[in-house]
C-alpha atoms as a PDB file:
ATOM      1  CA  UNK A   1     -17.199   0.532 -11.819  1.00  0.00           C
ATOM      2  CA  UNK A   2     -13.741   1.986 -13.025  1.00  0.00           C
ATOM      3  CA  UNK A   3     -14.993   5.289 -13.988  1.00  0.00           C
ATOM      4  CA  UNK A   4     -14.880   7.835 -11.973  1.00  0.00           C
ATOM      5  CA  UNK A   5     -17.809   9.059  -9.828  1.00  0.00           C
ATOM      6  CA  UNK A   6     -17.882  12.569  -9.931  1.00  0.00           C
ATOM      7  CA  UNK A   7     -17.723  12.038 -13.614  1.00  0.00           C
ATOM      8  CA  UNK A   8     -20.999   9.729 -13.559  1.00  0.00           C
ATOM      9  CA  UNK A   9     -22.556  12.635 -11.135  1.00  0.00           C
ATOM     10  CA  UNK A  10     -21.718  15.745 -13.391  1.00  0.00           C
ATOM     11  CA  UNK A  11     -23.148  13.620 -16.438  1.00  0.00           C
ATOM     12  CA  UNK A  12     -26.283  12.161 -14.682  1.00  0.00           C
ATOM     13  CA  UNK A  13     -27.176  15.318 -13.111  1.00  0.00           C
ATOM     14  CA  UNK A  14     -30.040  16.166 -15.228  1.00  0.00           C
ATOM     15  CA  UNK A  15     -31.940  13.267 -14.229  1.00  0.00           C
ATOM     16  CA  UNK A  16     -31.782  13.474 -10.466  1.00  0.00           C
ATOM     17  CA  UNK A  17     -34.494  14.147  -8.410  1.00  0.00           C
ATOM     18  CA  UNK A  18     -34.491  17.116  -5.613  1.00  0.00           C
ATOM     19  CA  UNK A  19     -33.204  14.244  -2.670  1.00  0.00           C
ATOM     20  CA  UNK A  20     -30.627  13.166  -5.361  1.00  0.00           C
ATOM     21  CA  UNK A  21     -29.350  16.060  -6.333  1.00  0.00           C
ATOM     22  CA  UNK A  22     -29.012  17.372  -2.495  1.00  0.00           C
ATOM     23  CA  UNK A  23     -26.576  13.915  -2.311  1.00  0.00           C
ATOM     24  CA  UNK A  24     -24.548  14.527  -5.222  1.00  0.00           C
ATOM     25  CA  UNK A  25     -23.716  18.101  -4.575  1.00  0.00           C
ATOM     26  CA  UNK A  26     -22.530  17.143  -0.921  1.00  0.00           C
ATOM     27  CA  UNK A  27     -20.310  14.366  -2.227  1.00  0.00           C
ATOM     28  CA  UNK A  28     -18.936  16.918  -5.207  1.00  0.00           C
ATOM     29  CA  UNK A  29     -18.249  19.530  -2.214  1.00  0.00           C
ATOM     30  CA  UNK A  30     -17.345  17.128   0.371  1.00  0.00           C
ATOM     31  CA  UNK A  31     -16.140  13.728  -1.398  1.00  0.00           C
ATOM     32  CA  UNK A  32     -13.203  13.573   1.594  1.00  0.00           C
ATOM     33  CA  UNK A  33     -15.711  13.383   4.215  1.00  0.00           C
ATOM     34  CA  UNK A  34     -18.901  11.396   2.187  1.00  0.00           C
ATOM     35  CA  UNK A  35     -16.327   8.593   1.289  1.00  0.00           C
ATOM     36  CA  UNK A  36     -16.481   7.820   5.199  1.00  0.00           C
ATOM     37  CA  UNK A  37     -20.126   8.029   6.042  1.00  0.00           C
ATOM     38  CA  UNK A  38     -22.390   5.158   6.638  1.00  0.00           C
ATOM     39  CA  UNK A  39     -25.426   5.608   4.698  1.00  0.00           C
ATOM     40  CA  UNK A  40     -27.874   6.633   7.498  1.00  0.00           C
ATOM     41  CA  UNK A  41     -25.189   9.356   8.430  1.00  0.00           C
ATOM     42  CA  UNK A  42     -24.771  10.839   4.694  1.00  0.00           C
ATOM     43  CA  UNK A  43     -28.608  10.741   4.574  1.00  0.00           C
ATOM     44  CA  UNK A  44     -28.847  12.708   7.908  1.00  0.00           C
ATOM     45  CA  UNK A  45     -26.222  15.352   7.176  1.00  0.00           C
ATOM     46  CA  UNK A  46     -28.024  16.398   3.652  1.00  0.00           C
ATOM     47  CA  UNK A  47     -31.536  15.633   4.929  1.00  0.00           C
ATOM     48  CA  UNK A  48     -32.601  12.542   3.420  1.00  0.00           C
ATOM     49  CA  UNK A  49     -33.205   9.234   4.351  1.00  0.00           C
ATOM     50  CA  UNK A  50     -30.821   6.180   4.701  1.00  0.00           C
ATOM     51  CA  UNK A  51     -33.305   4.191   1.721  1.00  0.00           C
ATOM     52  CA  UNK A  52     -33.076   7.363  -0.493  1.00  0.00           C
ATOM     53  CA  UNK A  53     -28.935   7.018  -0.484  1.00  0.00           C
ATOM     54  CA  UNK A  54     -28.982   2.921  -0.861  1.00  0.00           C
ATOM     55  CA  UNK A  55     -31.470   4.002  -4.125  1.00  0.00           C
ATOM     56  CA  UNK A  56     -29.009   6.430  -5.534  1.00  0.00           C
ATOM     57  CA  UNK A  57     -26.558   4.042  -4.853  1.00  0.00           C
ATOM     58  CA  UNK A  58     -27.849   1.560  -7.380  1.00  0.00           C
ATOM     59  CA  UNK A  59     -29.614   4.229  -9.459  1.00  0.00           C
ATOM     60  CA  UNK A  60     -25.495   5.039 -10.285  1.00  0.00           C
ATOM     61  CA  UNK A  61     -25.098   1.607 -11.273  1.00  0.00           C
ATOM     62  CA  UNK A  62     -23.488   0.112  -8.338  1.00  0.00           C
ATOM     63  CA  UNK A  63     -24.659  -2.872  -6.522  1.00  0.00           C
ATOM     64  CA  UNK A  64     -25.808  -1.072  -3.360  1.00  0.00           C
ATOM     65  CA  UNK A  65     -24.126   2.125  -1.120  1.00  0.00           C
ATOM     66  CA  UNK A  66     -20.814  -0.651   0.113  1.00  0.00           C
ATOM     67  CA  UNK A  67     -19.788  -0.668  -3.548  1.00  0.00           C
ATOM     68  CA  UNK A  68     -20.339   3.103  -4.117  1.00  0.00           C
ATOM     69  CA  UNK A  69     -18.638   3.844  -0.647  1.00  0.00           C
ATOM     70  CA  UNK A  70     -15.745   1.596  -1.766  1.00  0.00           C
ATOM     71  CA  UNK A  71     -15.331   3.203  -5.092  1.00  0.00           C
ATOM     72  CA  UNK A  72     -15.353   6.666  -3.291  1.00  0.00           C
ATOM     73  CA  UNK A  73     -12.775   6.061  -0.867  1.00  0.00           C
ATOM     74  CA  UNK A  74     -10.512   4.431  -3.666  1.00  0.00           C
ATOM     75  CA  UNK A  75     -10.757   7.716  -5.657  1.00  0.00           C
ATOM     76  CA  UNK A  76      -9.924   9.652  -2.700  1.00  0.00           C
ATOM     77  CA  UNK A  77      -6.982   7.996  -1.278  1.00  0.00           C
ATOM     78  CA  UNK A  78      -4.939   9.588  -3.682  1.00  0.00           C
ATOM     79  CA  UNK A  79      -6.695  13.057  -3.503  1.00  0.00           C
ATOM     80  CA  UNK A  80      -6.397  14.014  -0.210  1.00  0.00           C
ATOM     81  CA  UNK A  81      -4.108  16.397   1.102  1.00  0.00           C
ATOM     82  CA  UNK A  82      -2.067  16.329   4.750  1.00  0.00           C
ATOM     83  CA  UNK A  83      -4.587  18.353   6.113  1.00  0.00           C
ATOM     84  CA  UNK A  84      -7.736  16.660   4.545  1.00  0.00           C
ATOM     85  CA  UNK A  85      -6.476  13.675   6.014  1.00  0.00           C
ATOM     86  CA  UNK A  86      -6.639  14.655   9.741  1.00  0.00           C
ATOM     87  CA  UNK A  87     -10.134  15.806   8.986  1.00  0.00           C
ATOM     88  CA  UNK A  88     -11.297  12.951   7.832  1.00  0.00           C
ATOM     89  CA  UNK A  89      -9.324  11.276  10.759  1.00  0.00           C
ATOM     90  CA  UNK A  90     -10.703  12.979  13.232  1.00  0.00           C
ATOM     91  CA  UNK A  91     -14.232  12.782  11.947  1.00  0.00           C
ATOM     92  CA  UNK A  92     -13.985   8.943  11.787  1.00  0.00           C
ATOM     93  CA  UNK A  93     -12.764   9.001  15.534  1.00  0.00           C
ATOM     94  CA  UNK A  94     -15.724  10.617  17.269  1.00  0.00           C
ATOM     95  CA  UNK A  95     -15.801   9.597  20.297  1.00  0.00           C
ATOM     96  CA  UNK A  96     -14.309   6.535  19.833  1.00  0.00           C
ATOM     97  CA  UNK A  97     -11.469   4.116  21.377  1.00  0.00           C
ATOM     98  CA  UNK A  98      -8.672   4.956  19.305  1.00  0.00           C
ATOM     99  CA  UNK A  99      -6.528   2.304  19.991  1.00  0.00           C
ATOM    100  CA  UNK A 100      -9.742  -0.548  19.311  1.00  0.00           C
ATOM    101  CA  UNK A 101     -10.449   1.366  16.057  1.00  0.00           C
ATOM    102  CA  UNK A 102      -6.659   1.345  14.453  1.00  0.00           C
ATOM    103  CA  UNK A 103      -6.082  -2.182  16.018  1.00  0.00           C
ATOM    104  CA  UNK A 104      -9.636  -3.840  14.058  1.00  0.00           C
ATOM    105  CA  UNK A 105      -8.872  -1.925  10.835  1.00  0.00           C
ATOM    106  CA  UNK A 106      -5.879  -3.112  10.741  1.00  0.00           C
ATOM    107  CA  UNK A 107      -6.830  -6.204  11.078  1.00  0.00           C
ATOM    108  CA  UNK A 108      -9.419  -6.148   8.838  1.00  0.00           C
ATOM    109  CA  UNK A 109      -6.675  -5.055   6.041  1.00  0.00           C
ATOM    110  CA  UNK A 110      -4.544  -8.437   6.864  1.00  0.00           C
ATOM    111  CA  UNK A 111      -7.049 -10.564   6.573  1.00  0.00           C
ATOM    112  CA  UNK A 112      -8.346  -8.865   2.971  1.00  0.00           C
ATOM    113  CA  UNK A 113      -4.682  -9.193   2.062  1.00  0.00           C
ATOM    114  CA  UNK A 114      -4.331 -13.084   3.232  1.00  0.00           C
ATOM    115  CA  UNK A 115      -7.392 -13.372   1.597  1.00  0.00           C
ATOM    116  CA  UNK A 116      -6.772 -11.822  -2.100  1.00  0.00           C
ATOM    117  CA  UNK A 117      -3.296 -11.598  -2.088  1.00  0.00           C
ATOM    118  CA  UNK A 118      -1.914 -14.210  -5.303  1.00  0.00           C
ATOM    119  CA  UNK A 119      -0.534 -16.882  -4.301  1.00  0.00           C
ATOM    120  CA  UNK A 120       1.135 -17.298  -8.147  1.00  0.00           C
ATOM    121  CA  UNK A 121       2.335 -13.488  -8.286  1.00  0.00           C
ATOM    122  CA  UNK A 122       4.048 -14.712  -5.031  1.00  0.00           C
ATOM    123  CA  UNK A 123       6.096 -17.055  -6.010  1.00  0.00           C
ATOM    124  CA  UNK A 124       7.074 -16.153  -9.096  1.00  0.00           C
ATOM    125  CA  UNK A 125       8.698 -12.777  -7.435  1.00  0.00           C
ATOM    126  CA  UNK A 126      10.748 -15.199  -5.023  1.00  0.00           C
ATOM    127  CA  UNK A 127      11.372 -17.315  -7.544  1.00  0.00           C
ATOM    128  CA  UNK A 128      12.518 -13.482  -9.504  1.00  0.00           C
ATOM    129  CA  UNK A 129      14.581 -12.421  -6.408  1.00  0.00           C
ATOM    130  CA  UNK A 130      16.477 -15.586  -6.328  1.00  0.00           C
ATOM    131  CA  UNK A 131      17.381 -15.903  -9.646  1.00  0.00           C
ATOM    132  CA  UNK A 132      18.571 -12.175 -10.030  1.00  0.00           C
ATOM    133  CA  UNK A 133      22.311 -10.609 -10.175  1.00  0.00           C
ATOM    134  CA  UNK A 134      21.156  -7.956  -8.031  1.00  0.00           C
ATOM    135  CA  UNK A 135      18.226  -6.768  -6.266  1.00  0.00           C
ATOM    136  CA  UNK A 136      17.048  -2.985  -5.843  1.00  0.00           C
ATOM    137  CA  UNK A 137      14.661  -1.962  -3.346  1.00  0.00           C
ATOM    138  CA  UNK A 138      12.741   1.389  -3.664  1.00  0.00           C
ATOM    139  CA  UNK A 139      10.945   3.243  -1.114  1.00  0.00           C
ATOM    140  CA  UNK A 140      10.002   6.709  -0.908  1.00  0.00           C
ATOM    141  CA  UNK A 141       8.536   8.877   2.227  1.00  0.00           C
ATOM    142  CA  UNK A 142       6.670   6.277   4.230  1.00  0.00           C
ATOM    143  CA  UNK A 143       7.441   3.182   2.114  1.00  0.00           C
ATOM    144  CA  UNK A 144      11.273   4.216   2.941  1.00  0.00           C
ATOM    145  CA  UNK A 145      10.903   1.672   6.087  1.00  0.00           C
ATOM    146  CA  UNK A 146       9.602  -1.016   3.998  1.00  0.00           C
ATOM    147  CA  UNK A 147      12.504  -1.089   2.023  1.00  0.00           C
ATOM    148  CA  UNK A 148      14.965  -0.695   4.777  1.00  0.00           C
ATOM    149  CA  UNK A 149      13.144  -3.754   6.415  1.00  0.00           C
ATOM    150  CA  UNK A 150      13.451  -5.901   3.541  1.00  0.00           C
ATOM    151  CA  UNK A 151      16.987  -4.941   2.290  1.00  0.00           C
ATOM    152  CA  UNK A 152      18.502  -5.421   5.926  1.00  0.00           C
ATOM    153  CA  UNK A 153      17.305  -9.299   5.948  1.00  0.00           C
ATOM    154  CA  UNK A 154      17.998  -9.956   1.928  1.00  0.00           C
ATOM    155  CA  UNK A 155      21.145  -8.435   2.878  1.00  0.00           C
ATOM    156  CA  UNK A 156      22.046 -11.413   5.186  1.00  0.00           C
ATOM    157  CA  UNK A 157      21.120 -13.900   2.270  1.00  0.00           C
ATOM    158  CA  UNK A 158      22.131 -12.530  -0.921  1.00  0.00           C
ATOM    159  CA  UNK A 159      24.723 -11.027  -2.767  1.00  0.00           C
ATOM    160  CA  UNK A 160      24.472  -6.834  -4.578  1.00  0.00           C
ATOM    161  CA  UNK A 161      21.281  -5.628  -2.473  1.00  0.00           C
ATOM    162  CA  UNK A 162      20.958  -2.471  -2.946  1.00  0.00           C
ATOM    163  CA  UNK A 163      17.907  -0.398  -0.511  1.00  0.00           C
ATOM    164  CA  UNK A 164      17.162   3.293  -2.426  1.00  0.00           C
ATOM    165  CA  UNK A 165      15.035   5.705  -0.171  1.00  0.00           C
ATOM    166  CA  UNK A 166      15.914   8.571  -2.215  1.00  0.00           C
ATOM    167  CA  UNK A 167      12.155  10.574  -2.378  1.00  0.00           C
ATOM    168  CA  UNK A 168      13.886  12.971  -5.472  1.00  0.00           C
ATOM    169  CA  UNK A 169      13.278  11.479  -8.633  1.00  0.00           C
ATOM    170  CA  UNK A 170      16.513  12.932  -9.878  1.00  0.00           C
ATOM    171  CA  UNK A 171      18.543  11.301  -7.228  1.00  0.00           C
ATOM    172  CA  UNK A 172      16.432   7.889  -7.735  1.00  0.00           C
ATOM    173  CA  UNK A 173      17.694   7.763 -11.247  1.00  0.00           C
ATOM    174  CA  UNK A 174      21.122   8.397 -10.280  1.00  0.00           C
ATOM    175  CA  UNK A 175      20.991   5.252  -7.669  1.00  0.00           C
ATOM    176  CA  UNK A 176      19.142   3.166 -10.666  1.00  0.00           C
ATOM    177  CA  UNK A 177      20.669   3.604 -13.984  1.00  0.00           C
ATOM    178  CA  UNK A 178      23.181   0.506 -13.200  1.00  0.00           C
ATOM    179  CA  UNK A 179      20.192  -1.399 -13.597  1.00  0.00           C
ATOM    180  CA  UNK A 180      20.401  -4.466 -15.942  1.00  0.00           C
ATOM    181  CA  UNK A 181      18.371  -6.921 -17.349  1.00  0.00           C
ATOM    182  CA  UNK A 182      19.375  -9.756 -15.401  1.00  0.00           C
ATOM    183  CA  UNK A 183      18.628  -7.445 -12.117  1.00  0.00           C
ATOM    184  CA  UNK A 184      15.368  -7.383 -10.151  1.00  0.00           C
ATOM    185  CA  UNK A 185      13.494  -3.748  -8.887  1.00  0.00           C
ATOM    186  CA  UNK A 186      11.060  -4.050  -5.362  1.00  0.00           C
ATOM    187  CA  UNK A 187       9.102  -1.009  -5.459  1.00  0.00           C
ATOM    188  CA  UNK A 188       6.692  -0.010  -2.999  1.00  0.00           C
ATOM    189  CA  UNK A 189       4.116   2.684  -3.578  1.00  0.00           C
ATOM    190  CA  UNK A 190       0.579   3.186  -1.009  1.00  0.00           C
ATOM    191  CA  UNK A 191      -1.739   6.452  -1.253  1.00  0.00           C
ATOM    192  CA  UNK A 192      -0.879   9.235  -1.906  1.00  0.00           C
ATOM    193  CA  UNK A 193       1.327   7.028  -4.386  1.00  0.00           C
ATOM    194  CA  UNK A 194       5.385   8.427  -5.101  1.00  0.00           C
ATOM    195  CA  UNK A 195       5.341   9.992  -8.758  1.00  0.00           C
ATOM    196  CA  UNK A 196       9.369   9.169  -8.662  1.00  0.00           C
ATOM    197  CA  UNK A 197       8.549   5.946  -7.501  1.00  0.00           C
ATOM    198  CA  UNK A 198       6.242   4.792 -10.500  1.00  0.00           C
ATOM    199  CA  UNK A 199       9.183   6.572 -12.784  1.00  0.00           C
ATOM    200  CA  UNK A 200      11.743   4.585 -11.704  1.00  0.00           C
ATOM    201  CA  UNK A 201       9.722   1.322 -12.049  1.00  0.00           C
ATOM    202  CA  UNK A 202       8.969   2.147 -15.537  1.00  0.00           C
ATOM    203  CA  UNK A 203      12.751   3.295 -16.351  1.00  0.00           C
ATOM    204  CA  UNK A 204      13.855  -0.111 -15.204  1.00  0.00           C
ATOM    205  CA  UNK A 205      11.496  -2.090 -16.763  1.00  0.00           C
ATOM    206  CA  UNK A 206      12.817  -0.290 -19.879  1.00  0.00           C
ATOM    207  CA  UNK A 207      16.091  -1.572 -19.512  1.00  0.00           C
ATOM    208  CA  UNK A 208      14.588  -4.853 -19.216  1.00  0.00           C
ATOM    209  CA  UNK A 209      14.755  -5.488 -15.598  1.00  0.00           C
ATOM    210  CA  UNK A 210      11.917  -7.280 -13.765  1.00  0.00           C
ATOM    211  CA  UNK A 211       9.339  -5.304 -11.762  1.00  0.00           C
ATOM    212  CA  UNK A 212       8.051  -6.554  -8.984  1.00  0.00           C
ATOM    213  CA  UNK A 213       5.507  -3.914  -7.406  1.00  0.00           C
ATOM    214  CA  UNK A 214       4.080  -4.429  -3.798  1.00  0.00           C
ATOM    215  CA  UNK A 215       1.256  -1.741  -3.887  1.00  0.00           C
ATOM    216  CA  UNK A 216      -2.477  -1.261  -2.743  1.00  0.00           C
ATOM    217  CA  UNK A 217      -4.305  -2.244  -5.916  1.00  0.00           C
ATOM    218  CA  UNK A 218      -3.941  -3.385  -9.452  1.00  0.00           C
ATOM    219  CA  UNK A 219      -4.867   0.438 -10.692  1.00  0.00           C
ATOM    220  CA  UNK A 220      -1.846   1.983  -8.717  1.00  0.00           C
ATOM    221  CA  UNK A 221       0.658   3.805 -10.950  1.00  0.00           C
ATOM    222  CA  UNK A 222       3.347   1.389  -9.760  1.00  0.00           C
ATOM    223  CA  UNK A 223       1.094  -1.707 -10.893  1.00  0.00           C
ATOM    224  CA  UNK A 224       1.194  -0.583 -14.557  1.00  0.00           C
ATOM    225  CA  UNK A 225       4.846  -0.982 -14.489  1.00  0.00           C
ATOM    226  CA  UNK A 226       4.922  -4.178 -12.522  1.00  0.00           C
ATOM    227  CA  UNK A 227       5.834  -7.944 -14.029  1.00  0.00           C
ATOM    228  CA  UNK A 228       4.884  -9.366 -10.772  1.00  0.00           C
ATOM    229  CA  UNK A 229       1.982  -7.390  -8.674  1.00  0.00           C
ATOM    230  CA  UNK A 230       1.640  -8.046  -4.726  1.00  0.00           C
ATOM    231  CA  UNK A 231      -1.506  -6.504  -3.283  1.00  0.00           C
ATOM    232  CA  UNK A 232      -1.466  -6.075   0.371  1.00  0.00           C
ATOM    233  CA  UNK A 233      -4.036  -3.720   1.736  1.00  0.00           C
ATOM    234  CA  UNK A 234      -3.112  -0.336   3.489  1.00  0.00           C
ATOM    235  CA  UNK A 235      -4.952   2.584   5.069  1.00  0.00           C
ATOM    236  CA  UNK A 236      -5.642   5.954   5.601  1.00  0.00           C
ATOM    237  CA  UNK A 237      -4.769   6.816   9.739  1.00  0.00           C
ATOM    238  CA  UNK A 238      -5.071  10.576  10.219  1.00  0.00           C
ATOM    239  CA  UNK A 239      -1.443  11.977   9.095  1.00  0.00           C
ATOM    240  CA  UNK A 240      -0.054   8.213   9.037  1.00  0.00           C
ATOM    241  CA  UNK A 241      -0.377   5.429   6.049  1.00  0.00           C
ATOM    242  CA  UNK A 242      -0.956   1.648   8.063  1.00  0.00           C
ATOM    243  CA  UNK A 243       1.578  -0.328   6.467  1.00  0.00           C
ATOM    244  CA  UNK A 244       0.935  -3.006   8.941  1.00  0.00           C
ATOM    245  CA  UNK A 245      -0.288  -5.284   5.827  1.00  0.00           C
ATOM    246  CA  UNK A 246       2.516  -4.317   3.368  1.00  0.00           C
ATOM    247  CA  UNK A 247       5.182  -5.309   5.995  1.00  0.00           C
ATOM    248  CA  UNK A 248       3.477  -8.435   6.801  1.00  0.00           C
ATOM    249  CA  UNK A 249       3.498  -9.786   2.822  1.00  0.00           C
ATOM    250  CA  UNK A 250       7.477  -8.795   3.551  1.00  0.00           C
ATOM    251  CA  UNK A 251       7.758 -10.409   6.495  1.00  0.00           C
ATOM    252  CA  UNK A 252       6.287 -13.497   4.246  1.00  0.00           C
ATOM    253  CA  UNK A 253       8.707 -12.486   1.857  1.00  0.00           C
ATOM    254  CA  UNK A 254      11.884 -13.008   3.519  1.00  0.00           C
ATOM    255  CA  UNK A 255      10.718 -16.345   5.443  1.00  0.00           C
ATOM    256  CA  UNK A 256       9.832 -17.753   2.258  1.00  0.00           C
ATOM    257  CA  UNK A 257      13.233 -16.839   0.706  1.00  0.00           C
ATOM    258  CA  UNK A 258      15.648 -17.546   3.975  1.00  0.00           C
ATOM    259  CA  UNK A 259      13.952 -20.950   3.944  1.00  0.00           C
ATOM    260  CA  UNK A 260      15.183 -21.452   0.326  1.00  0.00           C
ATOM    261  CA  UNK A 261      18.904 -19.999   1.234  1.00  0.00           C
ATOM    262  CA  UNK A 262      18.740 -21.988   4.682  1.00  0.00           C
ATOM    263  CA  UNK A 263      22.492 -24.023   3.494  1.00  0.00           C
ATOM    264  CA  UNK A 264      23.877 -19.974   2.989  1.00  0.00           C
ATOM    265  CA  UNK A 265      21.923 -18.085   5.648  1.00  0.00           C
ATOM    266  CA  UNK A 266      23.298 -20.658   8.435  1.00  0.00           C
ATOM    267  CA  UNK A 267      27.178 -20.087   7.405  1.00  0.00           C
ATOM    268  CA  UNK A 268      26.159 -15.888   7.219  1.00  0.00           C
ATOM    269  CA  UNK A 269      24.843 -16.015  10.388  1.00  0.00           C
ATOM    270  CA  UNK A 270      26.761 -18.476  12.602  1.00  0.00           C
ATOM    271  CA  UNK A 271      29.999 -16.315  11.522  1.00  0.00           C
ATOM    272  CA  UNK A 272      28.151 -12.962  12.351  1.00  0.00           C
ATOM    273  CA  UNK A 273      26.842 -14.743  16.317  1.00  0.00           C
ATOM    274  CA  UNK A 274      31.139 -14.635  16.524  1.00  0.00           C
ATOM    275  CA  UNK A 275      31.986 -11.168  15.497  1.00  0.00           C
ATOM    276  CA  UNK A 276      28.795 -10.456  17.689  1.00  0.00           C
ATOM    277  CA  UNK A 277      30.168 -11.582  20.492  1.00  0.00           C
ATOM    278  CA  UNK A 278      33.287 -10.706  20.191  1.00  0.00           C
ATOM    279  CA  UNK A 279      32.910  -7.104  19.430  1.00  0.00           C
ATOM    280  CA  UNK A 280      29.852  -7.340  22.097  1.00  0.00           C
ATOM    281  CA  UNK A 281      27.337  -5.948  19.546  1.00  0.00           C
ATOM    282  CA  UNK A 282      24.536  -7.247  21.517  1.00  0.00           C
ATOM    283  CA  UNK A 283      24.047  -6.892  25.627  1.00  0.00           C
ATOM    284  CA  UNK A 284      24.351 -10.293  26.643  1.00  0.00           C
ATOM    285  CA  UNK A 285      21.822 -12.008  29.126  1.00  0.00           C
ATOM    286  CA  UNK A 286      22.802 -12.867  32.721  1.00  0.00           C
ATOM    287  CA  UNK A 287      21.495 -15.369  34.644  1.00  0.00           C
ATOM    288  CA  UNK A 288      19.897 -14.782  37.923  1.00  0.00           C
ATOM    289  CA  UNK A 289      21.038 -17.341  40.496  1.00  0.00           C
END
């Protein structure tokens, strides 16, 4: 269901019964914290039971509470402030392992992203990359690293990469407006999603530049600006984002694209192991005997 639910609440509040309407006023008040709770726990903290949630559920419209869950947490990704999000963070936690929860959801996020991430959309933005007179990366706040990441190892196999980490939109634009149509834009955006970053995006595709936009879902801001759309699954951790998804689909990114440059990459790099070594950039090994 694309609309959204506090909408179908407000309107469908009329016909809910006194166990209903003790649900929907807890997830109006509290959507931060209901978007997180198993059934029987949502039931238990407005004082119904776990049945009488799964019902509402599918009284909504929705195929059962998972899908209704889902389309909570999607609205509130986006909603939640700093604070809301330690909150939430810490209610999640309990009293459990910490490192065992972060570790299995992020897990869980690579293997949705191996899973749905398009194979086509893919290629076609190497194939983009390649084929471009320059690339520009944009990351803002979190999604800064992202974009370092990617520009330092592009950097080693092509020509005019340019990384912009600029989180003004002013001083976006100013790093942008050489952008051309033969040139090709990386943009990252993840909840709470970069206003500047979607601008930029939708500047350059103006110009007539090709998009490609590595973001969360196809409803994003930066997807509506995108000619080629990566998905790669990311989460909410406390005050943190977990990128570990997003940098994987780059990690995929630049193997797939040094494996195409291999001829180039090998002359880069076998004159940069010399000026290593002679300018003893990196401490070298030594041999016990």
């Amino acid at each position: 269901m694309s609309t959204d639910i506090l909408s179908i609440l407000q309107s469908r509040a009329p016909t809910f019964s006194k166990g209903q309407r003790l649900i929907a006023r807890y997830i109006t008040e509290s959507y931060d914290k209901a978007a997180f709770m198993t059934a029987n726990r949502l039931g238990r903290t407005v004082g119904v039971s776990e049945s009488t949630v799964v019902r509402f559920a599918v009284d909504l419209g929705f195929d059962g509470y998972p899908s209704m869950q889902k389309a909570l947490q999607e609205m509130v990704r986006n909603r939640l402030t700093s604070v809301q999000r330690i909150e939430v963070a810490n209610d999640r936690l309990g009293g459990h392992d910490v490192v065992s929860m972060v570790i299995q959801s992020d897990m869980e996020k690579l293997r949705q992203t191996e899973e749905k991430l398009s194979r086509e959309a893919f290629h076609a933005a190497v194939q983009a990359i390649l084929g471009a007179k320059r690339v520009y990366i944009v990351g803002a706040r979190s999604t800064a690293m992202l974009a370092g990441f990617l520009g330092y190892y592009l950097n080693y196999m092509l020509n005019n990469v340019h990384v912009v980490t600029a989180s003004g939109t002013g001083e976006m634009f100013e790093r942008i407006v050489g952008i051309r149509p033969e040139d090709v834009l990386i943009a990252f955006s993840f909840p709470r999603y970069s206003a500047s970053t979607a601008k930029a995006a939708d500047y350059c595709r103006s110009t007539g530049a090709t998009v490609i936009a590595i973001t969360d879902n196809p409803d994003s801001p930066l997807a509506q600006c995108a000619d080629h759309l990566i998905c790669a699954k990311s989460d909410m951790v406390s005050l943190v984002d977990s990128l570990v998804a997003p940098l994987s689909v780059v990690n995929a990114l630049i193997v797939d694209i040094a494996s195409r440059r291999e001829k180039e990459l090998h002359q880069t790099l076998d004159a940069l192991e010399h000026i290593w070594d002679e300018y003893h950039v990196y401490e070298k090994q030594v041999e016990n005997k």
